[in-house]
C-alpha atoms as a PDB file:
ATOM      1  CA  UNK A   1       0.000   0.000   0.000  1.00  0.00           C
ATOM      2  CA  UNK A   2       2.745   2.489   0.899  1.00  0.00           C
ATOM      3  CA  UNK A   3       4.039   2.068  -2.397  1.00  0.00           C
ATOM      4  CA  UNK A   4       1.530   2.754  -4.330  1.00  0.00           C
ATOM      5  CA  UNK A   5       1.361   5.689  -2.267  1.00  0.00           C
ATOM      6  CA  UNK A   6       4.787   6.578  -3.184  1.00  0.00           C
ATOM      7  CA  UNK A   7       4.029   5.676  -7.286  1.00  0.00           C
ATOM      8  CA  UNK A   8       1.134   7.320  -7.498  1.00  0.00           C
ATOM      9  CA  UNK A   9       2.665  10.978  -7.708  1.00  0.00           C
ATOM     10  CA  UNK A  10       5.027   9.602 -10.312  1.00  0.00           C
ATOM     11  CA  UNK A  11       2.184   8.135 -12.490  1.00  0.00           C
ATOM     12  CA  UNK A  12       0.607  11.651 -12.316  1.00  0.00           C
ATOM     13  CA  UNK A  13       3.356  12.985 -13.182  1.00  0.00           C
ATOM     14  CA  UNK A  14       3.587  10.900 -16.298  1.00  0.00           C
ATOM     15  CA  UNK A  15       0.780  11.457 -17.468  1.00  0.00           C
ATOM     16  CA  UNK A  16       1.113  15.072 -17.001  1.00  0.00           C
ATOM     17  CA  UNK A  17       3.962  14.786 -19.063  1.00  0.00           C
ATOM     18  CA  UNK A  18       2.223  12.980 -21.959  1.00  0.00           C
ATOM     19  CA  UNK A  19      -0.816  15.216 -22.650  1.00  0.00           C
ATOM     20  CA  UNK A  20       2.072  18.263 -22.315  1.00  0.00           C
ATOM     21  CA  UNK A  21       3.885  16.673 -25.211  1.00  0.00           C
ATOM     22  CA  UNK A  22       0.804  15.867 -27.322  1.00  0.00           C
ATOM     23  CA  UNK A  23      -0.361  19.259 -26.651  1.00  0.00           C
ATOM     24  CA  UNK A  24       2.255  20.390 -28.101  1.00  0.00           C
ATOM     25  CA  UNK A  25       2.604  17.953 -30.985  1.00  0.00           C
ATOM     26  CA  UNK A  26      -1.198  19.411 -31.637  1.00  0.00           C
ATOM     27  CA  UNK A  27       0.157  22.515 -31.930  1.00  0.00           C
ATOM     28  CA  UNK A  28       3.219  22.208 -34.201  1.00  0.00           C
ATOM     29  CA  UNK A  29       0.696  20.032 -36.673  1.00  0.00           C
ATOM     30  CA  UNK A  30      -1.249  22.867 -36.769  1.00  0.00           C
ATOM     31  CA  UNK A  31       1.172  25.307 -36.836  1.00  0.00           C
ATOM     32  CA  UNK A  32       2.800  23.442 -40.102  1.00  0.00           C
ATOM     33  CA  UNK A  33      -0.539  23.303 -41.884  1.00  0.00           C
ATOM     34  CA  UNK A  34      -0.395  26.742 -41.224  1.00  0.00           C
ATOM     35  CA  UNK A  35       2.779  27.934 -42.434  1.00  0.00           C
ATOM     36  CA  UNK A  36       2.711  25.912 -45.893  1.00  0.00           C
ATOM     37  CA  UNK A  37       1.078  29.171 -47.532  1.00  0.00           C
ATOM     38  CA  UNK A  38       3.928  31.655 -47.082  1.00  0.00           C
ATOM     39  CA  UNK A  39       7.651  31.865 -48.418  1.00  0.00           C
ATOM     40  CA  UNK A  40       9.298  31.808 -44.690  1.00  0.00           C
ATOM     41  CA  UNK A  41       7.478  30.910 -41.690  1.00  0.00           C
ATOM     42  CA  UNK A  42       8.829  30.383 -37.719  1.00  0.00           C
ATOM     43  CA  UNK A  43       7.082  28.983 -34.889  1.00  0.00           C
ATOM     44  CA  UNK A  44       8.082  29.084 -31.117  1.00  0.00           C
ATOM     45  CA  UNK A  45       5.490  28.881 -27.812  1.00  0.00           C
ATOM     46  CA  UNK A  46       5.109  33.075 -28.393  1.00  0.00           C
ATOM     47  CA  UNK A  47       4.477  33.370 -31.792  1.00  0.00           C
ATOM     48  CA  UNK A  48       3.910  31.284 -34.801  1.00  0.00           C
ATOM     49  CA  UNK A  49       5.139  34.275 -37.858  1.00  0.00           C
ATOM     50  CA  UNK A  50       4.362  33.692 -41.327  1.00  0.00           C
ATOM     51  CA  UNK A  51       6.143  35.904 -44.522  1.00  0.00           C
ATOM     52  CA  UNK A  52       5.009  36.056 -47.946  1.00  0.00           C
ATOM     53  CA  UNK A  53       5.876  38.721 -50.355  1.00  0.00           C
ATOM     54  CA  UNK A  54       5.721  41.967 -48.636  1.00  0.00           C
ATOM     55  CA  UNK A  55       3.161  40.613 -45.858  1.00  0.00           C
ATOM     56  CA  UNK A  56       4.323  40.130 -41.955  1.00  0.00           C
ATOM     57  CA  UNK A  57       1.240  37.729 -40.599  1.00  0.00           C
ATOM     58  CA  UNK A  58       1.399  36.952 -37.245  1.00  0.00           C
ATOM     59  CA  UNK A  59      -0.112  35.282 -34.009  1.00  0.00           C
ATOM     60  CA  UNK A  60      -0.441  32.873 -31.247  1.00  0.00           C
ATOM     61  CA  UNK A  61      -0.406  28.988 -31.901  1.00  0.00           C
ATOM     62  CA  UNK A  62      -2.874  27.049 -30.402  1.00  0.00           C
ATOM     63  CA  UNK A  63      -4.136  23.354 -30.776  1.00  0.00           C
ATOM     64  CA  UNK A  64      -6.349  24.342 -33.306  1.00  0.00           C
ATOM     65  CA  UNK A  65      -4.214  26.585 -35.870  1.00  0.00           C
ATOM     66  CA  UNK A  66      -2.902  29.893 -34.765  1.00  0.00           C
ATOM     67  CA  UNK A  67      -4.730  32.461 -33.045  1.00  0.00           C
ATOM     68  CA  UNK A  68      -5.187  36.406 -33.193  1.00  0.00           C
ATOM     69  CA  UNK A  69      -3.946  36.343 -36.475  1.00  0.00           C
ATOM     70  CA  UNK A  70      -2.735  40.054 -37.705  1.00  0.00           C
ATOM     71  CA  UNK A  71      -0.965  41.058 -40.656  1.00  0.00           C
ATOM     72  CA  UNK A  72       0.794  44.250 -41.987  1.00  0.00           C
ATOM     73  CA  UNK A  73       3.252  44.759 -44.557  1.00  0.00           C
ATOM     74  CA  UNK A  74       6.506  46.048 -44.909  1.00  0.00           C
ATOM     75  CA  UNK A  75       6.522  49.138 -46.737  1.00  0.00           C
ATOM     76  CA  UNK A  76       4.241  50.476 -44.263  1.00  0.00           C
ATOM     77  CA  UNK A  77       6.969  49.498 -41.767  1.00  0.00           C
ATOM     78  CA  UNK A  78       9.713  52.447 -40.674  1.00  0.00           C
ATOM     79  CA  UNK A  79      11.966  50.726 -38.616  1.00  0.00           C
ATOM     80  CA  UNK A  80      12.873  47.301 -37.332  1.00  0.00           C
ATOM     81  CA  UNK A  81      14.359  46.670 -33.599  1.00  0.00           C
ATOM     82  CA  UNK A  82      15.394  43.949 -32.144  1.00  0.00           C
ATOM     83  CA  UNK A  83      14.131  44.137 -27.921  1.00  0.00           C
ATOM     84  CA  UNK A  84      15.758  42.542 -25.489  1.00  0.00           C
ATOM     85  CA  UNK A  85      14.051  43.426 -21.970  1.00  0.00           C
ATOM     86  CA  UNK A  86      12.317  45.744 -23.552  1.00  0.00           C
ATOM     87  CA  UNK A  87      15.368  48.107 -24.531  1.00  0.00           C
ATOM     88  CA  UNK A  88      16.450  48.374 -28.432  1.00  0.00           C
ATOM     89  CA  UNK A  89      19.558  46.389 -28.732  1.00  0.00           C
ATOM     90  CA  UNK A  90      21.934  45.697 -31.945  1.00  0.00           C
ATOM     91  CA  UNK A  91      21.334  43.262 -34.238  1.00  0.00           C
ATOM     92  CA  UNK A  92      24.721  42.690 -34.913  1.00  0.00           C
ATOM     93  CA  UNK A  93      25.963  41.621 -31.200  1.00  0.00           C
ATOM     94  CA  UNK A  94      22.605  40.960 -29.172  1.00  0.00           C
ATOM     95  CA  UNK A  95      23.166  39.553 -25.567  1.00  0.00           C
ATOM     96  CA  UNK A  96      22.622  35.730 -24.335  1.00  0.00           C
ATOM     97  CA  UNK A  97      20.193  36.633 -21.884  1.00  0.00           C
ATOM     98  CA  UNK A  98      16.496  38.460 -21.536  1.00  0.00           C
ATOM     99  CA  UNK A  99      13.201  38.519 -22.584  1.00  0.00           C
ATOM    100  CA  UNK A 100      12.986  39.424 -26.888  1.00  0.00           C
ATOM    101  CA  UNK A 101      10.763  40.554 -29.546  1.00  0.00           C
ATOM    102  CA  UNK A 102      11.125  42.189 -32.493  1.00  0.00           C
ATOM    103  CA  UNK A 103       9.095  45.726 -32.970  1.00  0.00           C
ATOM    104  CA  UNK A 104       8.040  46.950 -35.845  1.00  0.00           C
ATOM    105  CA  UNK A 105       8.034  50.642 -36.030  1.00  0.00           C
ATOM    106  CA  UNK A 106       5.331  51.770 -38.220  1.00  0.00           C
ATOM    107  CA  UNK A 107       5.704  54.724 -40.683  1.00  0.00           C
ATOM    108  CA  UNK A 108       2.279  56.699 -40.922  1.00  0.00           C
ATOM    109  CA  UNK A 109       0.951  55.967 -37.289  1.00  0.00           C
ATOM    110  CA  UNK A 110       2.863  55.881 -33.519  1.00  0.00           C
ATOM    111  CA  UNK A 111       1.789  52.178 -32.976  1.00  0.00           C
ATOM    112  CA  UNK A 112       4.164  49.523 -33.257  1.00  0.00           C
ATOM    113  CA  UNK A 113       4.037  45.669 -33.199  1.00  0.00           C
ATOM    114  CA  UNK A 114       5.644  43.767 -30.863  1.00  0.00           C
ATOM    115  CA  UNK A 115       6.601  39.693 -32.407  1.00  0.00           C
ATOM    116  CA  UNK A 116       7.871  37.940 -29.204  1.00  0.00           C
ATOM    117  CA  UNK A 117      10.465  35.384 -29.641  1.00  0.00           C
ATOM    118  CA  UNK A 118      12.178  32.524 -26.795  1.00  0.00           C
ATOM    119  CA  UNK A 119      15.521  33.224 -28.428  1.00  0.00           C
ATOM    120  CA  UNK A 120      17.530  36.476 -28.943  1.00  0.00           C
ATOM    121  CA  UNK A 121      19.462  34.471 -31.658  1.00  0.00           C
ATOM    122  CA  UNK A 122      16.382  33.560 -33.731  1.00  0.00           C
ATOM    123  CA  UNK A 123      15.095  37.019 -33.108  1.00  0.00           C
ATOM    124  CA  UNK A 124      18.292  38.606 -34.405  1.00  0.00           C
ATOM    125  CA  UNK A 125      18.308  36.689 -37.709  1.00  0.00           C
ATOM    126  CA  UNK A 126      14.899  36.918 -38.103  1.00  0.00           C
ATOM    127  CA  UNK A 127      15.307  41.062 -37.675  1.00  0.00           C
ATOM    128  CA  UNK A 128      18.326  41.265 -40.042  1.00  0.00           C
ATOM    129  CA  UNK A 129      16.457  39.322 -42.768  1.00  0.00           C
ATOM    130  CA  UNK A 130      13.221  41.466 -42.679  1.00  0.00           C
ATOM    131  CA  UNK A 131      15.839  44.628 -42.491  1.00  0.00           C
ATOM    132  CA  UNK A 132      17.299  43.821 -45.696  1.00  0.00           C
ATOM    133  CA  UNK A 133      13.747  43.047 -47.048  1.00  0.00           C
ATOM    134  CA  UNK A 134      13.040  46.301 -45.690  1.00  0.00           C
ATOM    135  CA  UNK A 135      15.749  48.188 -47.697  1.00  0.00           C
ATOM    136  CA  UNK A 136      15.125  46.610 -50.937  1.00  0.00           C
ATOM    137  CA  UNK A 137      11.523  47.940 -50.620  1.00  0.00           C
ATOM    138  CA  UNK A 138      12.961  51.492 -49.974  1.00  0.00           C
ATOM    139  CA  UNK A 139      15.927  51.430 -52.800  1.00  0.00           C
ATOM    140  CA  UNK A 140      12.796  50.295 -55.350  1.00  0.00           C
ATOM    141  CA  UNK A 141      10.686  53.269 -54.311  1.00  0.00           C
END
């Protein structure tokens, strides 16, 4: 009897652990579904972000495809930072450690848009490639 007692939070634990992953399996399926309609695409527990032409679509993933789906496009767009803790950082030489997101500084209004990422590194590449996007637009105008 004692040790079931002792099993039993293990076995919880377990199963805890499976529905997590297939929660999460549910959610990359969808996510990949998803992302088959644009030219670049990433997906982390934040954000699932989706590229295709000039067109930024973004939003959270859930089980059931992504949710709160927005989209704006990049020559509306007049500046791209890379956050870290909330402060503008360099792309070039980001730090290891902090909270990220990428913000999208728009030209004809004072919003932005905030894309939060789990790694400064993925952020940072993802930022340089939608700079240089960003200056082809600008150098074709």
């Amino acid at each position: 009897m004692e040790r079931g007692l002792l099993w039993l939070p293990l076995l919880v634990v377990f199963f805890w652990l499976a529905w997590s992953g297939w929660n999460e399996y549910q959610k990359v399926e969808a996510y990949r579904i998803w992302a088959e309609k644009f030219d670049k695409a990433k997906y982390d527990i934040y954000a699932v972000l989706g590229e295709k032409g000039e067109a930024i679509t973004w939003g959270k993933p859930t089980r059931k495809g992504p949710v709160n789906l927005q989209t704006f496009y990049l020559k509306n767009v007049e500046n791209i930072r890379l956050l870290v803790a909330n402060q503008p950082v360099d792309l070039e030489n980001p730090p290891t450690k902090g909270s990220t997101a990428l913000e999208f500084i728009m030209a004809n209004d004072t919003n932005s848009v905030k894309i939060p990422f789990t790694e400064i590194s993925l952020a940072a590449k993802w930022g340089k490639h939608l700079q240089e996007k960003l200056e082809e637009l600008k150098t074709e105008n």
